[in-house]
C-alpha atoms as a PDB file:
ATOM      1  CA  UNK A   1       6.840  15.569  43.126  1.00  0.00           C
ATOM      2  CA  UNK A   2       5.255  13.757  40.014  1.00  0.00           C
ATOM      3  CA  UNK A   3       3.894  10.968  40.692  1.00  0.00           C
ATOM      4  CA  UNK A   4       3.664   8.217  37.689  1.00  0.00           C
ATOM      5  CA  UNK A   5       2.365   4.619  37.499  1.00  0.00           C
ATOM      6  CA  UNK A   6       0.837   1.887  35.039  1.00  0.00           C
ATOM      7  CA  UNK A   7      -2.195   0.055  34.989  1.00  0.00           C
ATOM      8  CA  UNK A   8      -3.867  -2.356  32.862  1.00  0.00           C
ATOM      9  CA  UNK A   9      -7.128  -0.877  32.429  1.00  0.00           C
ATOM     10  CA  UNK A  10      -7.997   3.011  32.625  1.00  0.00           C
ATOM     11  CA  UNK A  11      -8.146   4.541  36.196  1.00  0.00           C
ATOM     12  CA  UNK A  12      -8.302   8.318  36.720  1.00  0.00           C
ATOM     13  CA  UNK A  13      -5.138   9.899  36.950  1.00  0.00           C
ATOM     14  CA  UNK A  14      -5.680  11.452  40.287  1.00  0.00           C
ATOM     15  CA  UNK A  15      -3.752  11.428  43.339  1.00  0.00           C
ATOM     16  CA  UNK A  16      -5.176  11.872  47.038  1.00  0.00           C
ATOM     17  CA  UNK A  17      -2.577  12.782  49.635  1.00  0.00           C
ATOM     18  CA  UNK A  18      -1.952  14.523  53.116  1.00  0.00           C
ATOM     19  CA  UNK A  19      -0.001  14.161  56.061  1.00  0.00           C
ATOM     20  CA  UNK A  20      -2.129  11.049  57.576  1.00  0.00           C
ATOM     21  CA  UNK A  21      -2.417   7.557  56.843  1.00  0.00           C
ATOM     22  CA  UNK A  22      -6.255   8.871  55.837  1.00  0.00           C
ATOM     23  CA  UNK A  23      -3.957  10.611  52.649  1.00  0.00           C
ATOM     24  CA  UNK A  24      -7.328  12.794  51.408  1.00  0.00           C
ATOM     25  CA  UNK A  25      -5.977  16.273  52.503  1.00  0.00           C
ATOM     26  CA  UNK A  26      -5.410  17.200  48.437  1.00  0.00           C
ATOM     27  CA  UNK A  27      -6.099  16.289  45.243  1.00  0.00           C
ATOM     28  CA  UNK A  28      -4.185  16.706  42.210  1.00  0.00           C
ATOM     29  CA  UNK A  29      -5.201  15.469  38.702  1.00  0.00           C
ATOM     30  CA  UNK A  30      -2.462  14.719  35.620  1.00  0.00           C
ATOM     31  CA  UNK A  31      -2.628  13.373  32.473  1.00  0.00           C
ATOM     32  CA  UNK A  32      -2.803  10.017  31.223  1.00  0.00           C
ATOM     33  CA  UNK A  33      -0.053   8.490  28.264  1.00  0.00           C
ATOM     34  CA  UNK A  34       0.742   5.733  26.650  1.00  0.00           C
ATOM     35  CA  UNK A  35       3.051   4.462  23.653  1.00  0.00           C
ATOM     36  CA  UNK A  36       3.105   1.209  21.176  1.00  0.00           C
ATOM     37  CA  UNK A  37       5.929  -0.889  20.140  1.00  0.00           C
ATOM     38  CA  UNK A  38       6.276  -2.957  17.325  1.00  0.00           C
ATOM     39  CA  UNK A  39       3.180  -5.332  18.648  1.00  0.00           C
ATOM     40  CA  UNK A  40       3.469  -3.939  22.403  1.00  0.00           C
ATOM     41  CA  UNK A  41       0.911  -2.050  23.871  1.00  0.00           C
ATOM     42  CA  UNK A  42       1.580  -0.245  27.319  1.00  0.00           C
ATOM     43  CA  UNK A  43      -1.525   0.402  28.819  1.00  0.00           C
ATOM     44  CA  UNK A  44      -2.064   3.785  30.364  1.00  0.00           C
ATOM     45  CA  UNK A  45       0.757   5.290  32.239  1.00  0.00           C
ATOM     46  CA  UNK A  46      -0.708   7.928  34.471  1.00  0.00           C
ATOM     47  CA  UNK A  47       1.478  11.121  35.291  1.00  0.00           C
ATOM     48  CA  UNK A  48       0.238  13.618  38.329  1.00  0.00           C
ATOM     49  CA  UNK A  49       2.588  16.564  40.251  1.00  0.00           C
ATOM     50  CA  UNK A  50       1.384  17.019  43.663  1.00  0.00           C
ATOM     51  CA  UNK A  51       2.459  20.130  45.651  1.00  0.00           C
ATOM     52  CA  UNK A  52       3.229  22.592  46.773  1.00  0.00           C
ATOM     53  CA  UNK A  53       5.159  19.930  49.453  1.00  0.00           C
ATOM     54  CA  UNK A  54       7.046  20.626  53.011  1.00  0.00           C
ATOM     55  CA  UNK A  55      10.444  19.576  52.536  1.00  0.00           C
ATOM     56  CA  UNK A  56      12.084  16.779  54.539  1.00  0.00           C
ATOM     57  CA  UNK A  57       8.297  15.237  55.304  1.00  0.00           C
ATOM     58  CA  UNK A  58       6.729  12.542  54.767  1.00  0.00           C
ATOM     59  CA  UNK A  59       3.146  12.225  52.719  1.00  0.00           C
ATOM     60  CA  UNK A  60       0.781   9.377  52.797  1.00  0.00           C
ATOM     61  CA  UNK A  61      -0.849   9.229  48.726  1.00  0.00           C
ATOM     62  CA  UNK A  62      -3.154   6.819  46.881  1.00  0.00           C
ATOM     63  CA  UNK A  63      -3.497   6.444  43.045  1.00  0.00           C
ATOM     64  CA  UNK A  64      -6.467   6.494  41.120  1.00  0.00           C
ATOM     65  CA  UNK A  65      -9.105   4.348  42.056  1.00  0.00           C
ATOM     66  CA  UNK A  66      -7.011   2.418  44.452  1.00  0.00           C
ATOM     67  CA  UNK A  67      -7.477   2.006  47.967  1.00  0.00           C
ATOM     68  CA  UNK A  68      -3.695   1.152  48.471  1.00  0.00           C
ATOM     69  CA  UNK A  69      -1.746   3.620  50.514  1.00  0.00           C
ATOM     70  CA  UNK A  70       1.859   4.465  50.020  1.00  0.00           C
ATOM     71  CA  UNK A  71       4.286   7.132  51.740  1.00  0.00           C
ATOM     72  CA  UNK A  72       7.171   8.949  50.542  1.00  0.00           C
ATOM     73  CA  UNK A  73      10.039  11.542  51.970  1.00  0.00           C
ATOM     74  CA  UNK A  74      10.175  14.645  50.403  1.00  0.00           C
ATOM     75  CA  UNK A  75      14.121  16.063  50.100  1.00  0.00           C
ATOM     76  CA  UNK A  76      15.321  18.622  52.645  1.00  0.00           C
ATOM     77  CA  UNK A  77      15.400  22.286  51.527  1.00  0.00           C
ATOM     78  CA  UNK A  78      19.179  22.706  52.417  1.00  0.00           C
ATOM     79  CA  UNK A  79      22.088  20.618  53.806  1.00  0.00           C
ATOM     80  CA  UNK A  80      22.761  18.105  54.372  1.00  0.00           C
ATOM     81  CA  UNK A  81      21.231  16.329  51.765  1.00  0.00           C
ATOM     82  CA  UNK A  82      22.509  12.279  51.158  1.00  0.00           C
ATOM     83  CA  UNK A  83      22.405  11.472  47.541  1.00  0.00           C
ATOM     84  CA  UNK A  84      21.903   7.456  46.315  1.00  0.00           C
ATOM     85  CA  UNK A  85      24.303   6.780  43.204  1.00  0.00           C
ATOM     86  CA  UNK A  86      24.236   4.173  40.707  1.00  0.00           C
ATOM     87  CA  UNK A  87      24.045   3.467  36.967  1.00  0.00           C
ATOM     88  CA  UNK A  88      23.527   0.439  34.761  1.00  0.00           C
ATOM     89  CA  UNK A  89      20.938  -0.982  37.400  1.00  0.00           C
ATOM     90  CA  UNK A  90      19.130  -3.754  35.410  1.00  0.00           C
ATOM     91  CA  UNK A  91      17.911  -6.677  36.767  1.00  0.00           C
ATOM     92  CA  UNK A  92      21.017  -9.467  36.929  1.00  0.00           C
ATOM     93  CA  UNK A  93      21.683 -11.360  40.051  1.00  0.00           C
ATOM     94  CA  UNK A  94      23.049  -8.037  41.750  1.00  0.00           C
ATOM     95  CA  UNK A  95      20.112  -6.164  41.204  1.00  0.00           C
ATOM     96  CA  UNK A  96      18.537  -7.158  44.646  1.00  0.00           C
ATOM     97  CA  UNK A  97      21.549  -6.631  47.082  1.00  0.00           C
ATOM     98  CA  UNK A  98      21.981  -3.066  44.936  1.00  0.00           C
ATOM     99  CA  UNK A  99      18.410  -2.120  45.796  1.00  0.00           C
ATOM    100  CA  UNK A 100      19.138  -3.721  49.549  1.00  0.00           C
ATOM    101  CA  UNK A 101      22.391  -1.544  50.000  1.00  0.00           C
ATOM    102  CA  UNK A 102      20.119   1.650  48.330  1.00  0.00           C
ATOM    103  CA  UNK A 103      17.311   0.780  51.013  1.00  0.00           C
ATOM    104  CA  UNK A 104      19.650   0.443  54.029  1.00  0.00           C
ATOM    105  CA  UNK A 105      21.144   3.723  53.190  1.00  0.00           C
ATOM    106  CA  UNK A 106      18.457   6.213  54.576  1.00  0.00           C
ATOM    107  CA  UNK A 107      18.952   8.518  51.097  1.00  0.00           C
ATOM    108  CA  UNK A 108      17.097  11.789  50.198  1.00  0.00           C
ATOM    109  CA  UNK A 109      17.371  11.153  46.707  1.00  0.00           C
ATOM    110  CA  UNK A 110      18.816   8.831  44.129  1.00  0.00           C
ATOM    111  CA  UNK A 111      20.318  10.104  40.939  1.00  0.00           C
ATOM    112  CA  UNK A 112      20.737   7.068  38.393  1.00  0.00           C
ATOM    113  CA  UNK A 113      23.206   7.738  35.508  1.00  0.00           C
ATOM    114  CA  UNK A 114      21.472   5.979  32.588  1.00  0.00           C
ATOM    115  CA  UNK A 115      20.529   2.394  31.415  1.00  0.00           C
ATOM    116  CA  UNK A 116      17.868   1.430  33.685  1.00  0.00           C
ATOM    117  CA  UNK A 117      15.805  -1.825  32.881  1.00  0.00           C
ATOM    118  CA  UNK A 118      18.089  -3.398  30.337  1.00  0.00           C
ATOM    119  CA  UNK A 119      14.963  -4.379  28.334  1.00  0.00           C
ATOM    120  CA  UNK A 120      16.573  -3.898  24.974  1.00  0.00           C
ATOM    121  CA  UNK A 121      13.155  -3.673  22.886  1.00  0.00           C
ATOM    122  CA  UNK A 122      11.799  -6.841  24.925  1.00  0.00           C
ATOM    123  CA  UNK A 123       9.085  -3.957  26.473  1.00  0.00           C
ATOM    124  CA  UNK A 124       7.923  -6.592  29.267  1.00  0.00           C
ATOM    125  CA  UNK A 125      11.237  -6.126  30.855  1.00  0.00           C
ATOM    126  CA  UNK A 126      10.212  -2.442  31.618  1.00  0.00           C
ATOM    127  CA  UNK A 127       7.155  -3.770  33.409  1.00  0.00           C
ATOM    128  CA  UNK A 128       9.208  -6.002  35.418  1.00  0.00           C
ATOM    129  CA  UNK A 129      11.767  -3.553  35.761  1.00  0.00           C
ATOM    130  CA  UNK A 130       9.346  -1.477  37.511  1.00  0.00           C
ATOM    131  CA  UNK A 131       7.805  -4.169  39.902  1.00  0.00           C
ATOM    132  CA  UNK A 132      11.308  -4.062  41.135  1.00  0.00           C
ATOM    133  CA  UNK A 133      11.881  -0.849  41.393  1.00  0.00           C
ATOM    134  CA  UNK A 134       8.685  -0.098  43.236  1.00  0.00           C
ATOM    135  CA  UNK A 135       9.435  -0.936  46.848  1.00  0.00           C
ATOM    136  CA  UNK A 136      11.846   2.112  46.871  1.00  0.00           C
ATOM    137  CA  UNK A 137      10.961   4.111  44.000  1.00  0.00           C
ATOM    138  CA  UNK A 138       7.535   4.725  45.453  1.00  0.00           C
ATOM    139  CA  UNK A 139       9.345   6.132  48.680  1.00  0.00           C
ATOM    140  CA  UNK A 140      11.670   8.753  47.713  1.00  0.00           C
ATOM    141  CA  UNK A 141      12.107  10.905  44.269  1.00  0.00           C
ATOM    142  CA  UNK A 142      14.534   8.993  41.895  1.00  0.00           C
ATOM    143  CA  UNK A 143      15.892  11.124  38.854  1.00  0.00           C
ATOM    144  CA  UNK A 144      16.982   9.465  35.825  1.00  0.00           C
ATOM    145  CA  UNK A 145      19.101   9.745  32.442  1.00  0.00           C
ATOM    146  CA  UNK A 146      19.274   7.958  29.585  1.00  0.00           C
ATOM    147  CA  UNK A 147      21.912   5.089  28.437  1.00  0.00           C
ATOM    148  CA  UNK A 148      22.903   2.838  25.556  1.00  0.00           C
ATOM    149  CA  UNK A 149      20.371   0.290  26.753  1.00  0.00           C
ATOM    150  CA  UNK A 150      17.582   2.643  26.801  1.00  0.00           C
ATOM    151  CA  UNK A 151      17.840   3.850  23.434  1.00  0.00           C
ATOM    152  CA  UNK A 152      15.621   0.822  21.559  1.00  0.00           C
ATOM    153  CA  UNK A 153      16.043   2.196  18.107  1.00  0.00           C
ATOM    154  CA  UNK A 154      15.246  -0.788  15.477  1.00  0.00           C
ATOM    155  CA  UNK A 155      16.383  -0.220  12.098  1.00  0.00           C
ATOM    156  CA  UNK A 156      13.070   0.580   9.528  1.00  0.00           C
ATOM    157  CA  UNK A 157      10.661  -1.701  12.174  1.00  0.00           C
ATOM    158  CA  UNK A 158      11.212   1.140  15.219  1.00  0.00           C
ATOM    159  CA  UNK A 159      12.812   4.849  14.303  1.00  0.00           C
ATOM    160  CA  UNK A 160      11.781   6.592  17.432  1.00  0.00           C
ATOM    161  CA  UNK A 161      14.324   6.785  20.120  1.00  0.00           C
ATOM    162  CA  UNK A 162      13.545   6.291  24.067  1.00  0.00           C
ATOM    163  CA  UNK A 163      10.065   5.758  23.290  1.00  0.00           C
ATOM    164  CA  UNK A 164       9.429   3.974  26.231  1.00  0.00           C
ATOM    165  CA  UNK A 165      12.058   5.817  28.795  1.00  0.00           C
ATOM    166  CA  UNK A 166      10.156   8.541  27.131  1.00  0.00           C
ATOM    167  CA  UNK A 167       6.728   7.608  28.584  1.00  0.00           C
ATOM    168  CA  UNK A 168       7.929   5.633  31.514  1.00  0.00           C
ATOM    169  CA  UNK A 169      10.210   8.001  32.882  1.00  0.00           C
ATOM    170  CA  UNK A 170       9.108  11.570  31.926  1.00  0.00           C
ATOM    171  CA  UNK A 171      11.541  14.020  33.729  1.00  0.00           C
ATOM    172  CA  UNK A 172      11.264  17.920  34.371  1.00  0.00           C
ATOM    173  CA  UNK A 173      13.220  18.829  31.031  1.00  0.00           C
ATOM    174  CA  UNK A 174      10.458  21.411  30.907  1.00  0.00           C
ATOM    175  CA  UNK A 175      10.840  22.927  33.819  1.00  0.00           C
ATOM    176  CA  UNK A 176      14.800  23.258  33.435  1.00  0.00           C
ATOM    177  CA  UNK A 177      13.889  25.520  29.977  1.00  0.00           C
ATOM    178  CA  UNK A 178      15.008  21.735  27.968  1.00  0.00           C
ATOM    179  CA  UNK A 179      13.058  21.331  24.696  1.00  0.00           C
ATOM    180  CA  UNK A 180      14.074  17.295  25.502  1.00  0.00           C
ATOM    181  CA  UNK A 181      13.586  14.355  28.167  1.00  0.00           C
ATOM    182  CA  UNK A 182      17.077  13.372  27.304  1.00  0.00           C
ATOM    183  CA  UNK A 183      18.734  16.645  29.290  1.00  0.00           C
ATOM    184  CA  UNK A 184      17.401  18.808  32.175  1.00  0.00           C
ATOM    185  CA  UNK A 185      18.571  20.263  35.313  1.00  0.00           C
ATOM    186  CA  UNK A 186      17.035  20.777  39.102  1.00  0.00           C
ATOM    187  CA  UNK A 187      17.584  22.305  42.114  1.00  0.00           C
ATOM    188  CA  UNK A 188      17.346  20.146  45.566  1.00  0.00           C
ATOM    189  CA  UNK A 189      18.589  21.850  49.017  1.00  0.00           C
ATOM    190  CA  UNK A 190      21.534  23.219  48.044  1.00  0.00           C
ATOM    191  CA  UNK A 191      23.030  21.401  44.527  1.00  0.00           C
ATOM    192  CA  UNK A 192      22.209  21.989  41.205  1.00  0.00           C
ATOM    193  CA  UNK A 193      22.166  18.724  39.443  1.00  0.00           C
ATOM    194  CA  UNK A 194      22.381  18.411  35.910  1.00  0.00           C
ATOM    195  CA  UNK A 195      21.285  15.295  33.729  1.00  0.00           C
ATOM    196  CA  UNK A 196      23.035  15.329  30.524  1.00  0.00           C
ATOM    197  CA  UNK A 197      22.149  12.818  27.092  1.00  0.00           C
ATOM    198  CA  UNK A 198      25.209  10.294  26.070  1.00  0.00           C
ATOM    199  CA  UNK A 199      22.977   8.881  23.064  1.00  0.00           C
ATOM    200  CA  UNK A 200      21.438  12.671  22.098  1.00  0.00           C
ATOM    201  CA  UNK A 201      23.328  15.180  20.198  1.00  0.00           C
ATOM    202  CA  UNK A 202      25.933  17.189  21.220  1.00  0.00           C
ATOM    203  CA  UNK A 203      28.054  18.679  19.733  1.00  0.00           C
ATOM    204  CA  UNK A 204      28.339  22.449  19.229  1.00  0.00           C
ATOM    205  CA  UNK A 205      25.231  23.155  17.075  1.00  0.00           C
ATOM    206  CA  UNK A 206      22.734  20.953  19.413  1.00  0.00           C
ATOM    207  CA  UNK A 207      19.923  21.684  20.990  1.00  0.00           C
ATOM    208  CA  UNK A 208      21.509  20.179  24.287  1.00  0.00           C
ATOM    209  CA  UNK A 209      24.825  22.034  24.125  1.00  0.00           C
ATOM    210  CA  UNK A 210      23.090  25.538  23.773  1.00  0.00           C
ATOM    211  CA  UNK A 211      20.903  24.583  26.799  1.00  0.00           C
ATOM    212  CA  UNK A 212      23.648  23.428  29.040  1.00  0.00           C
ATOM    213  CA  UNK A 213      25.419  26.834  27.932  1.00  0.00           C
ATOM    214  CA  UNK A 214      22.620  28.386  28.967  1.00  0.00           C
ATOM    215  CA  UNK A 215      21.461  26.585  31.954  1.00  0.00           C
ATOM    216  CA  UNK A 216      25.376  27.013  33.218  1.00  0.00           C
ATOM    217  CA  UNK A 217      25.082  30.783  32.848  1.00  0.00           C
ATOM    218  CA  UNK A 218      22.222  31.087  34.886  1.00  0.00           C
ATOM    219  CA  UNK A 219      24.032  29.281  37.847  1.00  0.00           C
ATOM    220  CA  UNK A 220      23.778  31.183  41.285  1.00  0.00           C
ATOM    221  CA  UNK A 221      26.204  29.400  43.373  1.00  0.00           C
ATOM    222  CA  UNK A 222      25.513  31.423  46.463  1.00  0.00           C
ATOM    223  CA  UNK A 223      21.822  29.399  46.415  1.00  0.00           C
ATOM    224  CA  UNK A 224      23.238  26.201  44.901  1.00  0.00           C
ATOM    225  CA  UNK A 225      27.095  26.345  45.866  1.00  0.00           C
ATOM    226  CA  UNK A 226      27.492  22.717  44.619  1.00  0.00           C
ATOM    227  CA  UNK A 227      26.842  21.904  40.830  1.00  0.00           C
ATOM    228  CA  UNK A 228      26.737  18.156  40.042  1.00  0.00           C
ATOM    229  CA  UNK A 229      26.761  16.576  36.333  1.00  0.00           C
ATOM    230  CA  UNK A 230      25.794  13.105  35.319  1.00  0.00           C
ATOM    231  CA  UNK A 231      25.750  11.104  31.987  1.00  0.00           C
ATOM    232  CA  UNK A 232      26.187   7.653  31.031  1.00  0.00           C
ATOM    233  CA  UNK A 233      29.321   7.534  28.934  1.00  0.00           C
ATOM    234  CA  UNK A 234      32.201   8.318  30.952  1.00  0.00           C
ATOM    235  CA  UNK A 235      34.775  10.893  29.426  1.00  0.00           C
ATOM    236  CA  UNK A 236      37.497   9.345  31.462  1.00  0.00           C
ATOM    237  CA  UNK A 237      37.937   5.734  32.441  1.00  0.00           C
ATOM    238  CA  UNK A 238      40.789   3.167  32.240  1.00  0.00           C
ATOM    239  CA  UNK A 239      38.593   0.176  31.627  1.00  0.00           C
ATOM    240  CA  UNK A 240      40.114  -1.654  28.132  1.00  0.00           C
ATOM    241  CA  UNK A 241      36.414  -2.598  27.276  1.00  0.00           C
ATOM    242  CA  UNK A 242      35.369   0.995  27.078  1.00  0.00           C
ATOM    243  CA  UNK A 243      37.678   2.864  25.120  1.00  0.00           C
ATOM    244  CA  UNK A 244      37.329   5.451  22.012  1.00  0.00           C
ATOM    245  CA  UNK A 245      33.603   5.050  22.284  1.00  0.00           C
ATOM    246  CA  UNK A 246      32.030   8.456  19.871  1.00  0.00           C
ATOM    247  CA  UNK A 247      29.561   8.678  22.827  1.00  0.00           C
ATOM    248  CA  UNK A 248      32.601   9.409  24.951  1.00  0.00           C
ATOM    249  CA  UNK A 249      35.115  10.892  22.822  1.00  0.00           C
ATOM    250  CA  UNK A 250      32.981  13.359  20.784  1.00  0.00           C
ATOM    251  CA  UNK A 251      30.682  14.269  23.918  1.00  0.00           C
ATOM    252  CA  UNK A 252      34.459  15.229  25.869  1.00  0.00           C
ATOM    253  CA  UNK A 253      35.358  17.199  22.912  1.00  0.00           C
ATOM    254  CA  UNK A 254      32.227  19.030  22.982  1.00  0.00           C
ATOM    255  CA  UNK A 255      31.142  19.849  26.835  1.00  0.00           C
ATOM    256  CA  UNK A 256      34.407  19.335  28.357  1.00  0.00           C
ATOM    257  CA  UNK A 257      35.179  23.395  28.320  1.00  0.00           C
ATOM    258  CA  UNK A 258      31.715  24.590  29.332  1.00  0.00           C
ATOM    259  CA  UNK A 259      31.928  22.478  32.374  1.00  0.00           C
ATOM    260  CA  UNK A 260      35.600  23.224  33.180  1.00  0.00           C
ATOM    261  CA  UNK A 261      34.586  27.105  32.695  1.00  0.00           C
ATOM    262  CA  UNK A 262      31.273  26.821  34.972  1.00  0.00           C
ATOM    263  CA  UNK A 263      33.556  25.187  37.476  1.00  0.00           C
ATOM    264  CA  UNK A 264      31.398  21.970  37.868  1.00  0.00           C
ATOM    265  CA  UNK A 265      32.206  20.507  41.675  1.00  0.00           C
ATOM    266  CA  UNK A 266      31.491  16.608  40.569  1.00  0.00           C
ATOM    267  CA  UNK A 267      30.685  14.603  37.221  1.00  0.00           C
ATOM    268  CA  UNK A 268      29.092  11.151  37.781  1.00  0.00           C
ATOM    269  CA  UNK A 269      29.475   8.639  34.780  1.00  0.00           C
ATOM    270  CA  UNK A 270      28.029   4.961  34.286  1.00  0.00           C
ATOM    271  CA  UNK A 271      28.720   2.360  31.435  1.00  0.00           C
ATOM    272  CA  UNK A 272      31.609   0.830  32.211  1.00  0.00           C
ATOM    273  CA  UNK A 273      30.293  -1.479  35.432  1.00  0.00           C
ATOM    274  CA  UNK A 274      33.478  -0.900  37.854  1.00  0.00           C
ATOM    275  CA  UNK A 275      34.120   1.743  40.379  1.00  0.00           C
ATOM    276  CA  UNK A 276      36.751   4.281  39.749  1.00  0.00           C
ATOM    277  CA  UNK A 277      36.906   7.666  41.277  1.00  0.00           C
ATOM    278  CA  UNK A 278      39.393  11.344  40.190  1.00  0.00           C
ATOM    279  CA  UNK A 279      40.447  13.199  43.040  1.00  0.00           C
ATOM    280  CA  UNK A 280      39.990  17.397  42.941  1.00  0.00           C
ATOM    281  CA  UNK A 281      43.004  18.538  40.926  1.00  0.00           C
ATOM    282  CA  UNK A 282      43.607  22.520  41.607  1.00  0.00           C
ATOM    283  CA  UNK A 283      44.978  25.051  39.043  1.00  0.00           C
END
């Protein structure tokens, strides 16, 4: 599990944890981040990995110099495992029942399919986003991809992409054999999940397509006999405010085949803010 938090002034980036409410069985140590933009200055974001882990457990940890405990479940090692869904979270007036129907749900793991805070360059909303967050983030592993709202690209004043999904939310693209925070894959009792980039590139010559066709190929479905793919552009949908979108459209074009071939089991998409579901069709 990593383990990644803010503060405002430097703490070590260390993590005590264990099995009690004492959490001082281990220590792990990380590495300690940060990123500007425009006139915003994050303060240090401390990233730590603690493990090995039992699956299906739960650990008591505290961070840095603080005295505060916190707990969280580790995932079961095979089924079943119950998955928390959603995409386009933000913080609107829904937000909080969301998060209440997420809490009530006793999940493993959440998978979220891409814009998360809805800052859109206004970097404060990330730190809020994360207060909010916290309660149940801080309890169970939540993976991530990016959106259309994470992107904060300005024109000449801001050329970097996802700086701060970047640094907020750093992923295990490495681990996966991904050269980028934008795609990666991971294992998790059973499923192989698979985070693809809408707002990355693509198509044929990409850096992401050759690692999907290579992460694909390297599927074992007798260890992981489900394979699960999520984005945030949906390929199919039959909402009128969401159509011919090059995010959607070009990415189809592109991946469409190497997913059909590897026989992906499930595709979640986000972006369009309504419900709508495919049944299995068999050929």
């Amino acid at each position: 599990m990593r383990i990644s938090w803010f503060t405002i002034y430097p703490t070590p980036a260390t993590v005590q944890y264990g099995l009690t409410p004492s959490a001082d069985s281990f220590n792990a140590t990380g590495v300690i981040d940060s990123y500007h933009y425009l006139l915003y200055y994050s303060g240090p974001v401390h990233n730590v990995i603690v493990g090995p882990l039992h699956p299906n457990t739960i650990y008591y940890y505290r961070m840095g110099d603080s005295n505060k405990v916190y707990t969280f479940k580790t995932p079961p090692s095979q089924f079943p495992i119950k998955f928390a869904v959603v995409g386009d979270l933000g913080q609107s007036e829904y937000t909080q029942t969301t998060l209440q129907h997420i809490s009530n749900s006793t999940y493993d793991m959440l998978l979220l399919a891409g814009d998360l805070s809805y800052a859109n360059t206004i970097q404060e909303e990330w730190e809020s986003f994360g207060r909010l967050i916290e309660p149940l983030a801080s309890q169970r592993p939540w993976m991530v991809t990016t959106g259309d709202h994470d992107v904060e690209k300005i024109f000449i004043l801001h050329r970097r992409s996802f700086t701060a999904y970047n640094t907020r939310y750093l992923m295990p693209f490495n681990e996966s054999g991904s050269n980028s925070n934008q795609y990666y894959s991971f294992e998790v009792a059973g499923v192989h999940v698979i985070m693809l980039g809408s707002y990355t590139d693509f198509d044929s010559k990409s850096d992401q397509y050759k690692w999907l066709q290579g992460d694909l190929k390297k599927l074992d479905r007798v260890k992981t006999p489900w394979v699960v793919v999520m984005f945030h552009a949906p390929w199919y949908n039959s909402n009128t405010g969401h159509q011919g979108e090059y995010e959607s459209v070009e990415m189809k074009a592109s991946l469409e085949d190497l997913l059909y071939q590897a026989r992906v089991d499930l595709v979640i998409s986000a972006h369009i803010h309504a419900y709508e579901r495919f049944v299995s069709i068999l050929i």
